[in-house]
Protein backbone atom coordinates (compact mmCIF):
# COMPACT_ATOMS: atom_id res chain seq x y z
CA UNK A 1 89.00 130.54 57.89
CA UNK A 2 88.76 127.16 56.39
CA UNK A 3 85.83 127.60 55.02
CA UNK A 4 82.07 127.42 56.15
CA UNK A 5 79.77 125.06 57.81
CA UNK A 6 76.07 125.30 57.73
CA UNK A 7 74.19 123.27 59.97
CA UNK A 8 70.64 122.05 59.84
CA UNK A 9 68.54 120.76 63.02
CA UNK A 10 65.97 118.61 62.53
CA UNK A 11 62.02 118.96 62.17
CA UNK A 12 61.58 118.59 66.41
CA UNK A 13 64.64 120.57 67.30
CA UNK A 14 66.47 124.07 66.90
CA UNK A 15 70.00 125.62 66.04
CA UNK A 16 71.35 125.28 69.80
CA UNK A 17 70.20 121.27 69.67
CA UNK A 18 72.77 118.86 71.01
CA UNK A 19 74.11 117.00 67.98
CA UNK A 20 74.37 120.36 66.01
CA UNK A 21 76.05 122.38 68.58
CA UNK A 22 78.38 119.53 69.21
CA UNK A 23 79.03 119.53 65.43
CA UNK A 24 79.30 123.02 65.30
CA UNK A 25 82.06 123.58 68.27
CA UNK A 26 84.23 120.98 66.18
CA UNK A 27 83.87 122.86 63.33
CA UNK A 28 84.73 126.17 64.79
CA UNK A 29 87.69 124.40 66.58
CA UNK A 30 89.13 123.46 63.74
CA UNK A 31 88.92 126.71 61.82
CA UNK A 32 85.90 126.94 60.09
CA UNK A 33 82.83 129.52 60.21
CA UNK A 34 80.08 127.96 61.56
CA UNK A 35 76.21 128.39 60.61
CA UNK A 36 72.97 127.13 62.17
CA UNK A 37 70.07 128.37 60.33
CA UNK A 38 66.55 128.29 62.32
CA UNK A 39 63.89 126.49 61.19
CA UNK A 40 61.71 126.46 63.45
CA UNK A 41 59.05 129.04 61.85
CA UNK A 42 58.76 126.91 58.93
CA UNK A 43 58.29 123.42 61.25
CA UNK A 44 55.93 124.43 63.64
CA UNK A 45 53.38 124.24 60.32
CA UNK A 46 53.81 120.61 60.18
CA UNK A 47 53.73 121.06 56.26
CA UNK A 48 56.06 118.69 53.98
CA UNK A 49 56.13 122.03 51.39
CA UNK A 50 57.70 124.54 53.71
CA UNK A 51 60.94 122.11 52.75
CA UNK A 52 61.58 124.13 49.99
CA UNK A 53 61.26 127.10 52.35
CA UNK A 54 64.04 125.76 54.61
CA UNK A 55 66.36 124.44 51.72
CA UNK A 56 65.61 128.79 50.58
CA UNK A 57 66.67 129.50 53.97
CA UNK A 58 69.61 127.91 54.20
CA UNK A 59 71.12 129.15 50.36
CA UNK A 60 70.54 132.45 52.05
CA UNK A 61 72.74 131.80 54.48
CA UNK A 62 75.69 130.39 52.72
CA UNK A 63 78.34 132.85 51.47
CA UNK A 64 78.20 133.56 47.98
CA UNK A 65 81.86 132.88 47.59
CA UNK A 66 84.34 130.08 49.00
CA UNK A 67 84.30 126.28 50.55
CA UNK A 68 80.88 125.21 52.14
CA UNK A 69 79.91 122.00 53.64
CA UNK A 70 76.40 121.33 54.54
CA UNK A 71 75.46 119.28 57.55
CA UNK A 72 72.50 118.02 59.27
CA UNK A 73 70.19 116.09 61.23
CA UNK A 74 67.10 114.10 60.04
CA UNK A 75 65.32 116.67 57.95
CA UNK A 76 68.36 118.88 58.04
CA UNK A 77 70.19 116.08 56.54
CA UNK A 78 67.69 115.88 53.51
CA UNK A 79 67.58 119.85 53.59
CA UNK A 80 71.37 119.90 52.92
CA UNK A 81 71.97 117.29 50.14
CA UNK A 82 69.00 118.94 48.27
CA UNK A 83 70.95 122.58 48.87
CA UNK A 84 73.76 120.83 47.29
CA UNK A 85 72.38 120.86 44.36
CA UNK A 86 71.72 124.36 43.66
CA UNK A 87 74.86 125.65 45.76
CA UNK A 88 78.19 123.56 44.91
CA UNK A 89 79.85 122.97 48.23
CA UNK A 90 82.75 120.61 49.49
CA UNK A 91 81.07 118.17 51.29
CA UNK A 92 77.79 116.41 52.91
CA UNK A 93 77.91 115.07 56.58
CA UNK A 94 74.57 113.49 56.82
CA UNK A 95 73.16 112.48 60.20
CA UNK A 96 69.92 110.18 60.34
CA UNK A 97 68.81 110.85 56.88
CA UNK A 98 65.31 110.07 55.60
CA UNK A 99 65.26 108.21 52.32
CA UNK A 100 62.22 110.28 51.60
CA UNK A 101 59.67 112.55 52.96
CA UNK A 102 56.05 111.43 52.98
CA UNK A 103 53.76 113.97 50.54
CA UNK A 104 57.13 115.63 49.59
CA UNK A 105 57.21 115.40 45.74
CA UNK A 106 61.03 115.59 45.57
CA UNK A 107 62.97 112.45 46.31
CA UNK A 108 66.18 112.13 47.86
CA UNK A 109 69.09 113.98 45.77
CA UNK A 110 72.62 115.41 46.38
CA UNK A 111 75.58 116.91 44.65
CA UNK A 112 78.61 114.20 43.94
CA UNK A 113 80.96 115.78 46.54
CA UNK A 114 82.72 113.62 49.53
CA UNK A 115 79.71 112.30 51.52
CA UNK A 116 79.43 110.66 55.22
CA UNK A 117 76.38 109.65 56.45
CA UNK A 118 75.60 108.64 60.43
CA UNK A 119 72.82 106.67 61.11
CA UNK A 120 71.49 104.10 63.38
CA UNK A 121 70.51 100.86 63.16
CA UNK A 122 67.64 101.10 64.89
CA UNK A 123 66.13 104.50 63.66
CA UNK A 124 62.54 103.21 63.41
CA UNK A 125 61.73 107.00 61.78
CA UNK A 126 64.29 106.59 58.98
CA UNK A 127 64.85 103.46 58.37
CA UNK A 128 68.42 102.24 57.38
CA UNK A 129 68.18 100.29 54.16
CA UNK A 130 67.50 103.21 51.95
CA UNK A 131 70.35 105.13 53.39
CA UNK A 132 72.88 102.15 53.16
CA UNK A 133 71.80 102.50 49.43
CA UNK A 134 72.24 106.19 49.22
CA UNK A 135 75.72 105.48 50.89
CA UNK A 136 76.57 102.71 47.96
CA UNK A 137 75.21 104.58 45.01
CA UNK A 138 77.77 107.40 46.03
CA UNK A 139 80.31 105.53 47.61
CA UNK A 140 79.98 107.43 50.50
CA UNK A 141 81.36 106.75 53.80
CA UNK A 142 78.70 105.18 56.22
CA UNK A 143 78.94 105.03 59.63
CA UNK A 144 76.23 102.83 61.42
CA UNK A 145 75.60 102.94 64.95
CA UNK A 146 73.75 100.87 67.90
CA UNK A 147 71.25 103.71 68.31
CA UNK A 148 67.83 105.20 67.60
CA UNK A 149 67.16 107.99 65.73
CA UNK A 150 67.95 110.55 68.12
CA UNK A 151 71.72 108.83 68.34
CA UNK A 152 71.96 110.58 71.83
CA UNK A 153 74.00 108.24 72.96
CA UNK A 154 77.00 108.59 70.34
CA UNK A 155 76.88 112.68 70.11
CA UNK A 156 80.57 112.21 71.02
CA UNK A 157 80.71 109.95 68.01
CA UNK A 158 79.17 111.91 65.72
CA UNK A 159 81.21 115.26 66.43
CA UNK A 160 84.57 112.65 66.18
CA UNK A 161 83.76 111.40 62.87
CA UNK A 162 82.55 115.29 61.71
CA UNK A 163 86.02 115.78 62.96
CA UNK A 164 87.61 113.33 60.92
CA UNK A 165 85.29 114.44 58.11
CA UNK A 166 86.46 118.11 57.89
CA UNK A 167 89.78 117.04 58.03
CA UNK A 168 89.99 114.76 55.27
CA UNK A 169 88.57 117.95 53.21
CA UNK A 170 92.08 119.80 54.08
């Protein structure tokens, strides 16, 4: 094994969601462990404090020992690059990332490791100015596409550039 992947879903979705299961067969296909914490306990509360809750949950998860990368969707995205933080790992793949979460006191923060964020231009729920500046502060690379928030129509996308992603880490 490479290594290990965690994978976040977002606030509306689960660990067998589209995007992350797509991310999570290239991951395994190219020979890393692959992990998809549930969240979905901690969302159905609606509360902005359980995100420390689900950034718990996911440390738990990650092997105490050897190369991580964390990668998400939406809040799973801002779960992950706050994990990175307190867990060092090898990398952040970012997918519609909020700039901030409304009555979360903690703003936007992750480790200096290689970063690529996904995002669309028209996510009205995210907007993408304060990711494009997340992206530049970093110099991280930032893939924008013609889609919502959701990006269901570039899943394929996504799971290529996660592809090219991991790979770049060998």
């Amino acid at each position: 094994m490479k290594g290990t992947v965690i994978l976040s879903h977002g606030l509306d979705s689960g660990p067998g969601a589209t995007k992350v299961s797509a991310l999570a067969e290239v991951a395994s296909g190219l020979g890393w462990r692959e992990l998809r914490p549930d969240y979905r306990d901690l969302d159905a509360r609606r509360d902005v404090r359980d995100i420390d809750a689900r950034i718990a949950r996911l440390l738990e998860c990650a092997p105490q020992a050897g190369r991580v990368v964390f990668a998400g969707s939406s809040m799973g995205a801002f779960t992950s690059a706050l994990a990175s933080l307190q867990r060092p790992c090898a990398g952040l793949f970012l997918i519609a990332l909020p700039g901030a979460i409304p009555g979360y006191p903690r703003s936007l923060a992750a480790a200096v490791v290689p970063t690529a964020c996904v995002h669309g231009w028209q996510d009205a729920l995210c907007p993408v100015d304060p990711v494009i500046a997340f992206a530049r502060e970093r110099a991280a690379t930032l893939h924008l596409l013609p889609d919502d928030h959701r990006l269901a129509g570039h899943v394929a996308e996504c799971a290529r550039l996660f592809a090219q992603f991991l790979q770049r880490l060998d």
